[in-house]
Every structure is written in structure tokens, then in C-alpha cells.
Protein backbone atom coordinates (compact mmCIF):
# COMPACT_ATOMS: atom_id res chain seq x y z
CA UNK A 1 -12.50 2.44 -17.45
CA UNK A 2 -10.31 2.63 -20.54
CA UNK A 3 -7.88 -0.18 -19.47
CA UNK A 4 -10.99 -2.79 -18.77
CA UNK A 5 -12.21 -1.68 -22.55
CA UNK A 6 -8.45 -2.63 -23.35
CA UNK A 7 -8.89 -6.04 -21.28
CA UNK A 8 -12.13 -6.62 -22.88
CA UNK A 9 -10.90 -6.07 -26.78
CA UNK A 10 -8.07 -8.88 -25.89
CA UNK A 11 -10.06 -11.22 -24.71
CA UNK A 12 -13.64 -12.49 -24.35
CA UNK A 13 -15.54 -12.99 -21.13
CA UNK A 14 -15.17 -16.76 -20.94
CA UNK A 15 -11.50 -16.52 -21.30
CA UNK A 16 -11.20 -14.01 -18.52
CA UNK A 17 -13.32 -16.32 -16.30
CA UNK A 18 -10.82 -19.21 -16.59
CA UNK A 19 -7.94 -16.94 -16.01
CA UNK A 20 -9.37 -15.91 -13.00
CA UNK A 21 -10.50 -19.33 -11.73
CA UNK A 22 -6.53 -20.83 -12.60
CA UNK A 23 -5.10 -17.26 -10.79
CA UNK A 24 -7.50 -18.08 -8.17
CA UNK A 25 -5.73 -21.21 -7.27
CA UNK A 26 -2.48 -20.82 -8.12
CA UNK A 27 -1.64 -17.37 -6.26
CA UNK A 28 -1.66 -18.48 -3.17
CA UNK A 29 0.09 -21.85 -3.61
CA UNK A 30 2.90 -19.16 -5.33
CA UNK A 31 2.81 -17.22 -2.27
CA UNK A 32 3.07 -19.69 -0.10
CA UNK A 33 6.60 -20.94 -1.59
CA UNK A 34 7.72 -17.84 -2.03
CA UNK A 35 6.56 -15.54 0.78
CA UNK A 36 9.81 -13.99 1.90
CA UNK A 37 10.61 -13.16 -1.30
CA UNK A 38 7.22 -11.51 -1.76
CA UNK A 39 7.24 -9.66 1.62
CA UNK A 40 10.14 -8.38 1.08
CA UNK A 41 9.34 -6.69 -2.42
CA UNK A 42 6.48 -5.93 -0.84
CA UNK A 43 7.99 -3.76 2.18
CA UNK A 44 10.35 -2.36 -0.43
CA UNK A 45 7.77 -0.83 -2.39
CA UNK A 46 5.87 0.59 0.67
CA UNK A 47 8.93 2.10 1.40
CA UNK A 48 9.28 3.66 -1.67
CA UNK A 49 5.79 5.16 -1.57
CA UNK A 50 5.69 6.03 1.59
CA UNK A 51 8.68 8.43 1.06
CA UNK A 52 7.43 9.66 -2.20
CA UNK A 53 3.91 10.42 -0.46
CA UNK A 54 6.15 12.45 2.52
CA UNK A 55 8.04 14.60 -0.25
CA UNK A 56 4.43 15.52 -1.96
CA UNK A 57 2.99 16.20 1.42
CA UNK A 58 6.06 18.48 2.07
CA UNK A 59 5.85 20.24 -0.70
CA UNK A 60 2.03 21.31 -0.53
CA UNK A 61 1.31 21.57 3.48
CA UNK A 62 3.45 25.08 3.16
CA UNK A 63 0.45 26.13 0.63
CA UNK A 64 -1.90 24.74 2.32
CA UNK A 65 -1.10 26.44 5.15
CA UNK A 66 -0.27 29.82 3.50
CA UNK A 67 -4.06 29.25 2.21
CA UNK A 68 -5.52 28.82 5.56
CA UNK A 69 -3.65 31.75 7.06
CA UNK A 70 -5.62 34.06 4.02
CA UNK A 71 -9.16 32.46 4.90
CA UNK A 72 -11.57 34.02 7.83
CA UNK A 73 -11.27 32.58 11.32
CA UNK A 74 -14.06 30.38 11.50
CA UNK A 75 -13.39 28.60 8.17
CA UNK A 76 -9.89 28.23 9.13
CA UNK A 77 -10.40 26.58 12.00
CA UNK A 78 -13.33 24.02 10.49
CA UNK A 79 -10.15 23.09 8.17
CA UNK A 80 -7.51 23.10 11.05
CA UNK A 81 -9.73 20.22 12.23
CA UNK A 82 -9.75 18.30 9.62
CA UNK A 83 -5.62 18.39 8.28
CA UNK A 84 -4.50 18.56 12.01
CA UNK A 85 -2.83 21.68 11.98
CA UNK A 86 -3.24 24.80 14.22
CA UNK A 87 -6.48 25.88 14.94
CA UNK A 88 -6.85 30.24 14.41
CA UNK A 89 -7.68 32.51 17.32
CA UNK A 90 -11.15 32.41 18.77
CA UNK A 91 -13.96 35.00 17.49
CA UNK A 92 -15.44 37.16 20.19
């Protein structure tokens, strides 16, 4: 919300409409002459976050896990179901 209050103090609506309509066009022409290059940033950067999103998940399934081992048996296994991990012995 803040940054399209930022876009909006820089320029007016009809200005943003013909950068749009010019962007519209001219992306894909852009693209088109320059797709390996783009693909390959791309793929670089998906890369990037894909490891950075495996370190963070890393570093908090241990907690999550030492929070699910604390909670009752029947809540822990409605959450087992839903992050995939071990579901807790069955209540008799």
C-alpha cells in the first residue's frame, strides 16, 4: 500500500496509463530478443531463493517439531497432516 501511494505522488493516473500501454508492447518484443539472457537470470534467481527458502525451512522445522512433540495427541496429529511430518500415536 505505501509504495502505490509512492507511485501515485510521482506521477498522475494518465501518465501511468501510457506507461503501461508502451510496457505493454514493448516487453515482450524485449523478451523475445533477449530470452536466453532472461531465462537464464531468471533460473539464477530461483536458485538463489530456492536455497535461501531451504536454509529458513531448516532452521524452523526443528521448532516446529519440538512444538508439536509438547501439544496433545489429537492436535498433533491434525498438524502432522498438514506440514507432512509424523503423525503421534493413536488415542485409545
Amino acid at each position: 500500500m505505501w509504495l502505490m501511494t509512492y507511485i501515485g505522488a510521482c506521477f498522475n493516473a494518465l501518465s501511468l496509463v501510457i506507461l503501461c500501454w508502451v510496457s505493454f508492447f514493448t516487453v515482450p518484443v524485449l523478451y523475445e530478443k533477449n530470452q536466453h539472457l532472461v531465462d537464464r537470470m531468471v533460473g539464477d534467481m530461483v536458485k538463489k531463493v530456492r536455497a535461501a527458502l531451504n536454509d529458513v525451512y531448516a532452521s524452523i522445522e526443528p521448532k516446529v517439531q519440538t512444538g508439536l512433540d509438547r501439544m496433545p495427541p489429537s492436535v498433533r496429529n491434525a498438524f502432522s497432516q498438514i506440514i507432512g511430518s509424523k503423525p503421534a500415536d493413536k488415542i485409545h
